[in-house]
N, C-alpha and C. Protein backbone atom coordinates (compact mmCIF):
# COMPACT_ATOMS: atom_id res chain seq x y z
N UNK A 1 -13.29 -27.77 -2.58
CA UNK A 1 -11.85 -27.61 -2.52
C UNK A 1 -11.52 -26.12 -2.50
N UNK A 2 -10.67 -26.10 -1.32
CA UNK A 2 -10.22 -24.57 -1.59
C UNK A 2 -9.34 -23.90 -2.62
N UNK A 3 -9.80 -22.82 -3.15
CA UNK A 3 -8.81 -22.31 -4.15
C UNK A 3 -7.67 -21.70 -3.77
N UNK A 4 -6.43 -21.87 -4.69
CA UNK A 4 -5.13 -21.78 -4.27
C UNK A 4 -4.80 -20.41 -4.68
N UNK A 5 -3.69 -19.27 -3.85
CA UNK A 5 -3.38 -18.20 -4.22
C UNK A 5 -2.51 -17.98 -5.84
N UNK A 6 -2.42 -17.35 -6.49
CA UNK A 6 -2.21 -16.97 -7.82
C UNK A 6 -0.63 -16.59 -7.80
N UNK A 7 0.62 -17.07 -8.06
CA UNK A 7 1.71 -16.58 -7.47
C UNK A 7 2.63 -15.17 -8.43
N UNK A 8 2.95 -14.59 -8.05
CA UNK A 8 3.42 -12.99 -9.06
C UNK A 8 4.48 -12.86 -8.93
N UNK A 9 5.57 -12.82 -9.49
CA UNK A 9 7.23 -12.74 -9.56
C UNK A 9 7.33 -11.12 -10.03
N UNK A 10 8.00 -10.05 -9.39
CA UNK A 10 7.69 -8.80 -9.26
C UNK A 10 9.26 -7.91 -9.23
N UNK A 11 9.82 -7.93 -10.24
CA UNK A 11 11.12 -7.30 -10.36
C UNK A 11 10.76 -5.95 -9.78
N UNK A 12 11.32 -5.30 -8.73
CA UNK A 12 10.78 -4.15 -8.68
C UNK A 12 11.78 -2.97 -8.49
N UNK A 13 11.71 -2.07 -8.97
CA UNK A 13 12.96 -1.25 -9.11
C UNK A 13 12.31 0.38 -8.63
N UNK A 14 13.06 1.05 -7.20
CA UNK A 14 12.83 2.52 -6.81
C UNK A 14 13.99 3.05 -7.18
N UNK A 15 13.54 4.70 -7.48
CA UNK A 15 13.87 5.87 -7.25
C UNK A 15 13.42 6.70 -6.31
N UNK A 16 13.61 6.54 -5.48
CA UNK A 16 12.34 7.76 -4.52
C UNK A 16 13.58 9.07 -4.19
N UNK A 17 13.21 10.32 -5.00
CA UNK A 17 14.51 11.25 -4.33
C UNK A 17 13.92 12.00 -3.71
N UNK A 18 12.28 11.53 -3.12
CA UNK A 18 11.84 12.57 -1.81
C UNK A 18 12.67 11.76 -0.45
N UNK A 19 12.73 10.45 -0.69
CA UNK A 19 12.91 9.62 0.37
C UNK A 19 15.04 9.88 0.61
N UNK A 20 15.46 9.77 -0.68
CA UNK A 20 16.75 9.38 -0.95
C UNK A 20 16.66 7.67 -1.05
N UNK A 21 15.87 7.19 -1.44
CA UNK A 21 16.13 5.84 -1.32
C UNK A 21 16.05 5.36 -2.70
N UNK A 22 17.34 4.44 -3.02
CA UNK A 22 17.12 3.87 -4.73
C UNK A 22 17.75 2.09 -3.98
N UNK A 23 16.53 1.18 -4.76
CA UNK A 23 17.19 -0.29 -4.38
C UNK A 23 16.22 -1.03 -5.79
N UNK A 24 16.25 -2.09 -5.35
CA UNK A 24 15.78 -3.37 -5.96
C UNK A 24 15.41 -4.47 -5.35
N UNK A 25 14.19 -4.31 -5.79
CA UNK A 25 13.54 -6.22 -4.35
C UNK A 25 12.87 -6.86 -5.31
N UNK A 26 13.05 -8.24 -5.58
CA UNK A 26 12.65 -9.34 -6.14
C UNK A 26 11.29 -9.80 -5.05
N UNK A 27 10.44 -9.86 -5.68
CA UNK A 27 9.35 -10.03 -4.72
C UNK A 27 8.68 -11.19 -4.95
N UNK A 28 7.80 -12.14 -4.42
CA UNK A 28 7.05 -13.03 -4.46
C UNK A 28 5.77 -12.58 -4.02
N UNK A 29 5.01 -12.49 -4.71
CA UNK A 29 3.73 -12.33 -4.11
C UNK A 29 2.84 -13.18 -4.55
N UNK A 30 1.71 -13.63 -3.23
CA UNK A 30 0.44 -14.14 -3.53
C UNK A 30 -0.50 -13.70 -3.66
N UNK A 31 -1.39 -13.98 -4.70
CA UNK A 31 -2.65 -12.77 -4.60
C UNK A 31 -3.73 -13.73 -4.80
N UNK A 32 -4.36 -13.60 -3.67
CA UNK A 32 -5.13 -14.06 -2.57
C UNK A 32 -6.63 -14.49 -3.96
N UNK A 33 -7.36 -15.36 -4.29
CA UNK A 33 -8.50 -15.61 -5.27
C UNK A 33 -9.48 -14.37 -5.00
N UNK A 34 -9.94 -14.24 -3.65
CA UNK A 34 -10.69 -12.94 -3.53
C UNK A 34 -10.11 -11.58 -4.16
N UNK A 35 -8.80 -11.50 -4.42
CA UNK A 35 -8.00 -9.99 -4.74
C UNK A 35 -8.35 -9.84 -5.73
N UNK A 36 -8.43 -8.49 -6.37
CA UNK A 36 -8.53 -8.05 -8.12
C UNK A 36 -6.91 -7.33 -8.05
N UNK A 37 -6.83 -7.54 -8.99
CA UNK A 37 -5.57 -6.90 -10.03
C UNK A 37 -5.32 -5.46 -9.49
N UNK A 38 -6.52 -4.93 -9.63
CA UNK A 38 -6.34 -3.36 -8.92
C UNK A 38 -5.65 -3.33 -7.58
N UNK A 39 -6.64 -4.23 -6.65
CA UNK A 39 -5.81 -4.15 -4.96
C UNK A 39 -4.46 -5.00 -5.22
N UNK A 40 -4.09 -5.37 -6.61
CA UNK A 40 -2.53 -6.09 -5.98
C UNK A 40 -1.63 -5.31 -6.38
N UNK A 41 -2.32 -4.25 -7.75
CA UNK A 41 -1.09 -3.50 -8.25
C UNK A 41 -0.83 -2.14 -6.83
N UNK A 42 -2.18 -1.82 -6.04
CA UNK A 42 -2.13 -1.06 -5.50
C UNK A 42 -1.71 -1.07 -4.04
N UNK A 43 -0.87 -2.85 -3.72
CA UNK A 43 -0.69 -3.28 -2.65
C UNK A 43 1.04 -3.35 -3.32
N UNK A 44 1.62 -3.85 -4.31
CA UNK A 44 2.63 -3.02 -4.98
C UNK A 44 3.34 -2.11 -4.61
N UNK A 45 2.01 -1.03 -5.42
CA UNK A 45 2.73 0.85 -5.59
C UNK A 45 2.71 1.06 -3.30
N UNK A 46 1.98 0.32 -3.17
CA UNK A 46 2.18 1.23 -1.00
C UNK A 46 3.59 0.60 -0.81
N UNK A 47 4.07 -0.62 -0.96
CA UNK A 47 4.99 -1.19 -1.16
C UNK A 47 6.61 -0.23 -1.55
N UNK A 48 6.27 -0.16 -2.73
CA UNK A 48 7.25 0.60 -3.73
C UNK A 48 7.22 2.30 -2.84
N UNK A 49 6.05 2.75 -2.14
CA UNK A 49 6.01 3.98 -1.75
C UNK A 49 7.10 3.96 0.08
N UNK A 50 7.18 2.98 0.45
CA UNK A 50 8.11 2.46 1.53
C UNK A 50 8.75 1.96 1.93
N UNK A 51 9.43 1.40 -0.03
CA UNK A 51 10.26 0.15 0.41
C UNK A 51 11.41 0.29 1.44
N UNK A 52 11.88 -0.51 2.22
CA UNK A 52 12.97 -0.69 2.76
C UNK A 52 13.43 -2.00 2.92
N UNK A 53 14.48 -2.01 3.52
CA UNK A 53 15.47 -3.66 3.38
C UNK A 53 14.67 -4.39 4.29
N UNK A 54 13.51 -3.83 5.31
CA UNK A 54 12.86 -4.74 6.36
C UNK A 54 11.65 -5.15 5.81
N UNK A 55 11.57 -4.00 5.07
CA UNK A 55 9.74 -3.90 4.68
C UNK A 55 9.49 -5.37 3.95
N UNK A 56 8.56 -6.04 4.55
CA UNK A 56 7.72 -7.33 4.11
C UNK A 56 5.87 -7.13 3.53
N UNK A 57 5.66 -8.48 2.81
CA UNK A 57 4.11 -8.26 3.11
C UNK A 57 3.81 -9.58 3.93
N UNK A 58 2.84 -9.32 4.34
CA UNK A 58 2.06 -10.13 5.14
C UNK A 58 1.37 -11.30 4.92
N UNK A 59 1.12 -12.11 5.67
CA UNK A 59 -0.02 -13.07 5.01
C UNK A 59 -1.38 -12.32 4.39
N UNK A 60 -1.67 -11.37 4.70
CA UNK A 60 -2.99 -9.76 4.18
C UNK A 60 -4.01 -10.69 4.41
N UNK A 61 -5.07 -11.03 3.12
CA UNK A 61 -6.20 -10.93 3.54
C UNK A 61 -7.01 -12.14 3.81
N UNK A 62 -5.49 -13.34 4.22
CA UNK A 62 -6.04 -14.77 4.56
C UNK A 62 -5.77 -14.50 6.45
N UNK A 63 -5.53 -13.16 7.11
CA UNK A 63 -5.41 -12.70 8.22
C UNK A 63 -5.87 -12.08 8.96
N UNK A 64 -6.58 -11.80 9.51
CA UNK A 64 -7.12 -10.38 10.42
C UNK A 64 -6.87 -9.41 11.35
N UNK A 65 -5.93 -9.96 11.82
CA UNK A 65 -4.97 -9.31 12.84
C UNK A 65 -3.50 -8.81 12.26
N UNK A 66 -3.36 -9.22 10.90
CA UNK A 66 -2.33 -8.14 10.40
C UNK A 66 -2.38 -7.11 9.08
N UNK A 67 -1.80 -6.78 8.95
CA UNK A 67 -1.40 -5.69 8.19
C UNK A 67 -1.33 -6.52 6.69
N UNK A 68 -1.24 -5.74 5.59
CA UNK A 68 -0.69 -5.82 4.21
C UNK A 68 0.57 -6.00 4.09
N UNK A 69 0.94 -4.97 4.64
CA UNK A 69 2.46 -4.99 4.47
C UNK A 69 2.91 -4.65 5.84
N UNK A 70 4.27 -4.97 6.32
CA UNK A 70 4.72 -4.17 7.55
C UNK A 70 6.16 -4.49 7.88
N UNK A 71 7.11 -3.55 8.54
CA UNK A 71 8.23 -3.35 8.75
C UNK A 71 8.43 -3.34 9.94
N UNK A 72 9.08 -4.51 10.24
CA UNK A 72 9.82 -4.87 12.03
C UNK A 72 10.68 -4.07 12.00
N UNK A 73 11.41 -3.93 13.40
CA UNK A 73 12.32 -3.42 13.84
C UNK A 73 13.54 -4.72 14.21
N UNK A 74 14.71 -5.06 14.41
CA UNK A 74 15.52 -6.26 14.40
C UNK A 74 14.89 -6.51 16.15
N UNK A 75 14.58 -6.46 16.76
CA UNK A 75 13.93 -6.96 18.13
C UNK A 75 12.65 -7.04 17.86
N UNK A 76 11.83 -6.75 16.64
CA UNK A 76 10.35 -7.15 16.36
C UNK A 76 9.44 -6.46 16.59
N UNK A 77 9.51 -5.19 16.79
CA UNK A 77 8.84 -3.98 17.50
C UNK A 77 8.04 -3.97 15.86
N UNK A 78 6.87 -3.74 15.98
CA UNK A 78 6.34 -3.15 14.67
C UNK A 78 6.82 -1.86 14.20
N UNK A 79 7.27 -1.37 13.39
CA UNK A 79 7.37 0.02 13.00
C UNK A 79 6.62 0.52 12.19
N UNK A 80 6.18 -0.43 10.93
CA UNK A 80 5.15 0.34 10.35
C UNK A 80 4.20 -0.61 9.57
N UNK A 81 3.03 -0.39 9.86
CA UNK A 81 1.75 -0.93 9.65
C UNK A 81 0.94 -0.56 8.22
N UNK A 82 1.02 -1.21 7.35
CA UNK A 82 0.44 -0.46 6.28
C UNK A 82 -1.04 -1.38 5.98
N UNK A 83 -2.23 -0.75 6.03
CA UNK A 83 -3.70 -1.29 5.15
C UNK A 83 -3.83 -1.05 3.74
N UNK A 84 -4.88 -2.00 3.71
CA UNK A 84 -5.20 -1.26 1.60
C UNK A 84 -6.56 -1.31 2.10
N UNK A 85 -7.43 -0.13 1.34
CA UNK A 85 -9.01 -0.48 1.41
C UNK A 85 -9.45 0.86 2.32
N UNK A 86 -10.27 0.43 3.25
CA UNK A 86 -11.37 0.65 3.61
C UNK A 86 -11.96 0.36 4.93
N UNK A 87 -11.34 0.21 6.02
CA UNK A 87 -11.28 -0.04 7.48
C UNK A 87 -11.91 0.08 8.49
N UNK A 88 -12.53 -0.49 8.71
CA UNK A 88 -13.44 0.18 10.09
C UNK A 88 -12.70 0.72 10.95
N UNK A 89 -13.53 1.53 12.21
CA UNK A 89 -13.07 2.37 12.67
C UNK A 89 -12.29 1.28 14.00
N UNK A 90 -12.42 0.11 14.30
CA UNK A 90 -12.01 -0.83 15.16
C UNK A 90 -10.44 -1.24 14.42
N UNK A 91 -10.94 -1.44 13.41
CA UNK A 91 -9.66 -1.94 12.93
C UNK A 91 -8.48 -0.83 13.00
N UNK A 92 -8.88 0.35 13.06
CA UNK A 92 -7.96 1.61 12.87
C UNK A 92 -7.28 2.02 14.34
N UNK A 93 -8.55 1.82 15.14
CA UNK A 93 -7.91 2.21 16.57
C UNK A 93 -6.68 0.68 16.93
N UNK A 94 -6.91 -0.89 16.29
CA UNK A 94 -6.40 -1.78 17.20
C UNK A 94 -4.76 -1.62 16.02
N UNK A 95 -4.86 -1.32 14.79
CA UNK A 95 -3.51 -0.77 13.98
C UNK A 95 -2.79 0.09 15.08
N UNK A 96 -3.19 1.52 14.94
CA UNK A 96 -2.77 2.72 15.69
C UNK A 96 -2.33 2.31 16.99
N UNK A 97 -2.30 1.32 17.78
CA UNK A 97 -2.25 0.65 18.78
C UNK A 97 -1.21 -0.37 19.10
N UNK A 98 -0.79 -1.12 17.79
CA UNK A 98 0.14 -1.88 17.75
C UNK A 98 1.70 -1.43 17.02
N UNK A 99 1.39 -0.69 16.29
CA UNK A 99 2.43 -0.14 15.58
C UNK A 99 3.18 1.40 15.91
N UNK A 100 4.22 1.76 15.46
CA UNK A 100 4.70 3.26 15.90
C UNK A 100 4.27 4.24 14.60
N UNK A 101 4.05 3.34 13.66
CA UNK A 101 3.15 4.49 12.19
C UNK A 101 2.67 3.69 11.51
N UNK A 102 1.47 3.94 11.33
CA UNK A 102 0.06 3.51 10.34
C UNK A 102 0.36 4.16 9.04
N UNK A 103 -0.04 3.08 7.83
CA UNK A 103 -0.50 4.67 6.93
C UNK A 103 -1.40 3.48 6.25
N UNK A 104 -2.47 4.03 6.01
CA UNK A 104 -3.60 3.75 5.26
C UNK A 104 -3.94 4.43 3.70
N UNK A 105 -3.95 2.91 2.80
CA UNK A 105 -4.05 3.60 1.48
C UNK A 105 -5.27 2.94 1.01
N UNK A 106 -6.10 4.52 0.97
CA UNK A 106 -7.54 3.72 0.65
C UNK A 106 -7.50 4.18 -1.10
N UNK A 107 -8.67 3.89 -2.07
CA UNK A 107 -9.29 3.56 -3.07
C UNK A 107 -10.34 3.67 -3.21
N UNK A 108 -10.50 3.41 -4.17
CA UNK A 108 -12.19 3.00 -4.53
C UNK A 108 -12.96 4.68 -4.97
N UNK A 109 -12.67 5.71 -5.68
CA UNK A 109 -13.61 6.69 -5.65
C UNK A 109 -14.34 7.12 -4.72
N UNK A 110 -15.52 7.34 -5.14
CA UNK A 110 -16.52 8.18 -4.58
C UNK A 110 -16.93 7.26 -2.90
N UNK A 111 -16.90 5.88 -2.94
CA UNK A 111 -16.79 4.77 -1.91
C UNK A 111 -15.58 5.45 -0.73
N UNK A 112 -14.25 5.12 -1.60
CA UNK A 112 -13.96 5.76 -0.70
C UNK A 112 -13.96 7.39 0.16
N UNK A 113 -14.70 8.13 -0.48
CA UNK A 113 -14.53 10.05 -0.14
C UNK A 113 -15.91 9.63 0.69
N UNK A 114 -16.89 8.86 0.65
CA UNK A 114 -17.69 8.63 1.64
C UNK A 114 -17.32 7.90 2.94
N UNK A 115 -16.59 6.38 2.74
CA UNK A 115 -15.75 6.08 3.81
C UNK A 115 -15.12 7.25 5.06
N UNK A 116 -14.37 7.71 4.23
CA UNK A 116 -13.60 8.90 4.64
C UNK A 116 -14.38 9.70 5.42
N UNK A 117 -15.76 10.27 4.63
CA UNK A 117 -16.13 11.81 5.66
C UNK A 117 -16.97 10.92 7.35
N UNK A 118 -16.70 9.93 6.93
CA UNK A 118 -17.62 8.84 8.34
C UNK A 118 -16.47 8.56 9.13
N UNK A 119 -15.42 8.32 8.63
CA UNK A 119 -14.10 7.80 10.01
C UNK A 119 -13.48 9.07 10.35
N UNK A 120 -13.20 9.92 9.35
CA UNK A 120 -12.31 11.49 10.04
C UNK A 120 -11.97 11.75 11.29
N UNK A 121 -13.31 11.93 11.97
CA UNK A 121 -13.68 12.79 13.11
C UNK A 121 -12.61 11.88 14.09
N UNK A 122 -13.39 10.40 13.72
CA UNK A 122 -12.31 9.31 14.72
C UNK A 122 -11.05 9.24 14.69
N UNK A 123 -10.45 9.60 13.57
CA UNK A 123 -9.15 8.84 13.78
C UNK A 123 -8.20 10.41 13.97
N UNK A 124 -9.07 11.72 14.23
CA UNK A 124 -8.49 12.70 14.45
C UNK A 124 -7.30 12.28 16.07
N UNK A 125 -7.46 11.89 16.33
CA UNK A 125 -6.70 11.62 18.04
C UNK A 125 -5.73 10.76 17.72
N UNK A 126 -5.35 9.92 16.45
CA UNK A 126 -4.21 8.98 16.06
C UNK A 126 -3.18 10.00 15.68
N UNK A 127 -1.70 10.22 16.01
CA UNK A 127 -1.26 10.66 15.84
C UNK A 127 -0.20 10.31 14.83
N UNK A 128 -0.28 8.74 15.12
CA UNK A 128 0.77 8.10 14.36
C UNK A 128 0.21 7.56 13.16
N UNK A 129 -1.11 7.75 12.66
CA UNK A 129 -1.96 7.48 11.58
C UNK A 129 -1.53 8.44 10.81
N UNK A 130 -1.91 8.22 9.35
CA UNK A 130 -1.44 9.04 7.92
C UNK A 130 -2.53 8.08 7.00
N UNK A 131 -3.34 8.73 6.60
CA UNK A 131 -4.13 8.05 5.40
C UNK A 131 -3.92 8.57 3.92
N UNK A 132 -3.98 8.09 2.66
CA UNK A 132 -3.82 8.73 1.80
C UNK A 132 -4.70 7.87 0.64
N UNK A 133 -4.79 8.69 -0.37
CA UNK A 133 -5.97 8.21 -0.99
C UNK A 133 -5.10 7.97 -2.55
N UNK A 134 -5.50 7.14 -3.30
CA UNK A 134 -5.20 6.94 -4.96
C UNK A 134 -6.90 7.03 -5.39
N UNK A 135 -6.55 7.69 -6.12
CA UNK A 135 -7.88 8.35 -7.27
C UNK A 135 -8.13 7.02 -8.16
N UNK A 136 -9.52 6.40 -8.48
CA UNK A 136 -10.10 5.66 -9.25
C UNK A 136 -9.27 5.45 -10.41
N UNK A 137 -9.07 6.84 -11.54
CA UNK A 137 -8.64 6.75 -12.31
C UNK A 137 -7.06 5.93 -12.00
N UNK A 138 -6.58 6.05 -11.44
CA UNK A 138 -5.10 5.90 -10.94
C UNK A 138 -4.65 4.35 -11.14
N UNK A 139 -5.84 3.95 -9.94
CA UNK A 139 -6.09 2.44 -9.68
C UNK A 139 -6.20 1.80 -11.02
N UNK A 140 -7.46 2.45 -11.97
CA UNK A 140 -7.94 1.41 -12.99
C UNK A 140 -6.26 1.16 -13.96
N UNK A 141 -5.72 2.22 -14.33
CA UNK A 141 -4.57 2.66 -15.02
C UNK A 141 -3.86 1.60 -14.47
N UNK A 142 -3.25 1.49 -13.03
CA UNK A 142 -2.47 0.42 -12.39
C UNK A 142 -2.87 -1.26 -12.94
N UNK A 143 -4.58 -1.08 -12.54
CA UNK A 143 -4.68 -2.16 -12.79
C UNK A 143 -4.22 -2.95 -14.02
N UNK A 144 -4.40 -2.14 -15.00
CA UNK A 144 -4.30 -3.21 -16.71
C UNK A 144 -2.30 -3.27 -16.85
N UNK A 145 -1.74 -2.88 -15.82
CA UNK A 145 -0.14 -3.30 -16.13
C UNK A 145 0.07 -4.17 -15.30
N UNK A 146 -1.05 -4.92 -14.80
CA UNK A 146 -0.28 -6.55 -13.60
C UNK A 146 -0.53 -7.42 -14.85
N UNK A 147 0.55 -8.44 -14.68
CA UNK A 147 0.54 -9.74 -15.16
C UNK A 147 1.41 -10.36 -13.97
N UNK A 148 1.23 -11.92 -14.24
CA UNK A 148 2.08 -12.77 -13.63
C UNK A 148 3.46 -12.60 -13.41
N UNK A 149 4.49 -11.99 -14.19
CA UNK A 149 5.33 -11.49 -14.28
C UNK A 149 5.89 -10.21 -14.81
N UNK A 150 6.56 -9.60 -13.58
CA UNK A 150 6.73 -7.77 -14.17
C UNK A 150 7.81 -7.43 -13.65
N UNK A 151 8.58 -6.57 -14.53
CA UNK A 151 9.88 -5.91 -13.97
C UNK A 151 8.96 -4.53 -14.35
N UNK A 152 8.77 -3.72 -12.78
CA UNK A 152 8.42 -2.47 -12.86
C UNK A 152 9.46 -1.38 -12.16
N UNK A 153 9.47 -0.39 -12.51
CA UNK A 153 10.12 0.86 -12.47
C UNK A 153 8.84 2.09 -11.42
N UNK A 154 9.18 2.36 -10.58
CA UNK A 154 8.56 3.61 -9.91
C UNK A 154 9.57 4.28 -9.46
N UNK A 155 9.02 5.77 -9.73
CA UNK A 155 10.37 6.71 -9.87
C UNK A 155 8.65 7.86 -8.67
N UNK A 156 9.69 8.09 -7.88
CA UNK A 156 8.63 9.12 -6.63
C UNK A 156 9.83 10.64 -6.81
N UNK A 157 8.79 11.56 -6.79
CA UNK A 157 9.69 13.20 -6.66
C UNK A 157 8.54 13.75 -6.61
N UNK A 158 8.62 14.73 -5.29
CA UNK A 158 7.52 15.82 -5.27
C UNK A 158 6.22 15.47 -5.19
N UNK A 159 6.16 14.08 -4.10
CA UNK A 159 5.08 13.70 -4.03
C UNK A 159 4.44 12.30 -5.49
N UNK A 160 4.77 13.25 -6.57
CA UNK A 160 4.25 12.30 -7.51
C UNK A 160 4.78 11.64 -7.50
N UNK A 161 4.10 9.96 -8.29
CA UNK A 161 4.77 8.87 -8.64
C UNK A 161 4.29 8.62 -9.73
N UNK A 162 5.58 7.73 -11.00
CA UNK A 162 5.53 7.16 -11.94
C UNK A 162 6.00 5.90 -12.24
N UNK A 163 4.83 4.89 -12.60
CA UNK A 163 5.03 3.60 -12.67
C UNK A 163 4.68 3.09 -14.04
N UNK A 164 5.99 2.24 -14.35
CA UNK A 164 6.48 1.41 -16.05
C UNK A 164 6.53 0.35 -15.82
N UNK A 165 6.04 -0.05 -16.82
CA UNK A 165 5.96 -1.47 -17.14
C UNK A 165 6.43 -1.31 -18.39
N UNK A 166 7.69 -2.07 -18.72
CA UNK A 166 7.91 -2.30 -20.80
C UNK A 166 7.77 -0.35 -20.73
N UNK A 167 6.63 -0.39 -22.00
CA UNK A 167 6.38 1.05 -22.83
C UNK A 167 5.01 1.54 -21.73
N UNK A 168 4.66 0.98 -21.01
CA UNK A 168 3.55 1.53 -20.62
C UNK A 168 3.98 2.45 -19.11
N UNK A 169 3.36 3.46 -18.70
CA UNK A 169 3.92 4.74 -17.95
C UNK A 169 2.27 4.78 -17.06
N UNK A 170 2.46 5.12 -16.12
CA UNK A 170 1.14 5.38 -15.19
C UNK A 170 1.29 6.51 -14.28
N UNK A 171 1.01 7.64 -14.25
CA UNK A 171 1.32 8.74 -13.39
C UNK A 171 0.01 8.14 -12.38
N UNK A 172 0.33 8.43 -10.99
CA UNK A 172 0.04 8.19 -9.65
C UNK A 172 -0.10 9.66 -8.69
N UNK A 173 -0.74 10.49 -8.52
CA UNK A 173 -0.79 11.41 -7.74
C UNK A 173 -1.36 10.98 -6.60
N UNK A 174 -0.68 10.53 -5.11
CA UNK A 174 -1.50 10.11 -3.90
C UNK A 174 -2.12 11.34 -3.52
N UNK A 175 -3.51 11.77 -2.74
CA UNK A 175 -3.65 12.69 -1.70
C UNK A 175 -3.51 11.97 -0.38
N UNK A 176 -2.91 13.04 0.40
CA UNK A 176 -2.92 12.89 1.53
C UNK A 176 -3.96 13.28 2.34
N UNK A 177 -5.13 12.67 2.70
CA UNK A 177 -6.10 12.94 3.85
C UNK A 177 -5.54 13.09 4.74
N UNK A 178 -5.01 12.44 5.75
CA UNK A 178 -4.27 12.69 6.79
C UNK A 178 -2.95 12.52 6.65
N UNK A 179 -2.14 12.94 7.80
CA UNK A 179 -1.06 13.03 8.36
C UNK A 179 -0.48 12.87 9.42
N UNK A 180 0.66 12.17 9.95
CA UNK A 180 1.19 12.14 10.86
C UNK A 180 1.31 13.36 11.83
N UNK A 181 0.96 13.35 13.07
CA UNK A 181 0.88 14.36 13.69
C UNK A 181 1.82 14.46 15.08
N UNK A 182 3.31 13.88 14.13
CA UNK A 182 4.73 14.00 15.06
C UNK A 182 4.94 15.09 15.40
């Protein structure tokens, strides 16, 4: 028998005053039996780092041909394509390909800074690609504030981000490996 997705009720509340954007999205999420806690809080914070009134998630990783998360345009045009993880270099060129901006949020430590020095060279010619990285420590921190139910707070300025749960606080510093090269 197949196992059934885990369902997450996700009060979620921005500040972003790099963006100018402050809202509130009630979210439903499934998190998939294969997912850990880490990739859902960190499928979340990419979330919370772009929310907008279009921005959706995806069916993710019961899919292959889409995205985590992604934001139509009202005629359906992809606008923005977001991964979590760790991507081959196929999967990066057929993203970069369908969408008008990629951004890739990889993980994983030292896994990922090796990932990384092996795709670089390739995805130098994507223009509309942006990768950015969350530090191990970051992730594990994220991870122990998921439960089934959460009203979280992320407040973004100057790049940094800070994410609450209740009393608990998680500073988030993304790097940016790449960048959009508009």
């Amino acid at each position: 028998m197949a196992q059934k997705a885990t369902i997450y009720k996700v009060e979620l509340s921005v500040s972003d005053m790099d963006r100018q954007y402050y809202g509130n999205h009630n979210l439903t999420i499934a998190k998939h039996p294969s997912e850990t806690d880490e990739r859902l809080m960190v499928r979340i914070l990419a979330f919370a780092l772009n929310a907008h009134e279009q921005l959706e998630f995806s069916r993710g990783l019961s899919t292959d041909d889409e995205p985590d998360i992604w934001q139509k345009s009202l005629s359906s045009e992809l606008e923005l394509w977001i991964t979590l993880g760790l991507p081959g270099e196929k999967i990066v060129r057929q993203s970069c390909g369908k969408a008008n901006e990629v951004i890739l949020y990889c993980y994983g430590g030292r896994t990922a800074a090796v990932w990384w020095d092996k795709i670089k060279n390739s995805t130098a010619r994507f223009n509309n690609l942006q990768v950015i990285n969350f530090s191990e420590k970051d992730t594990k921190d994220l991870e122990k504030l998921a439960s089934r139910s959460m009203k979280l707070n992320v407040n973004i300025q100057d790049g940094d981000v800070m994410v609450s749960v209740h009393d608990s606080i998680v500073y988030v510093t993304p790097v940016k490996w790449k960048n959009t090269n508009y």
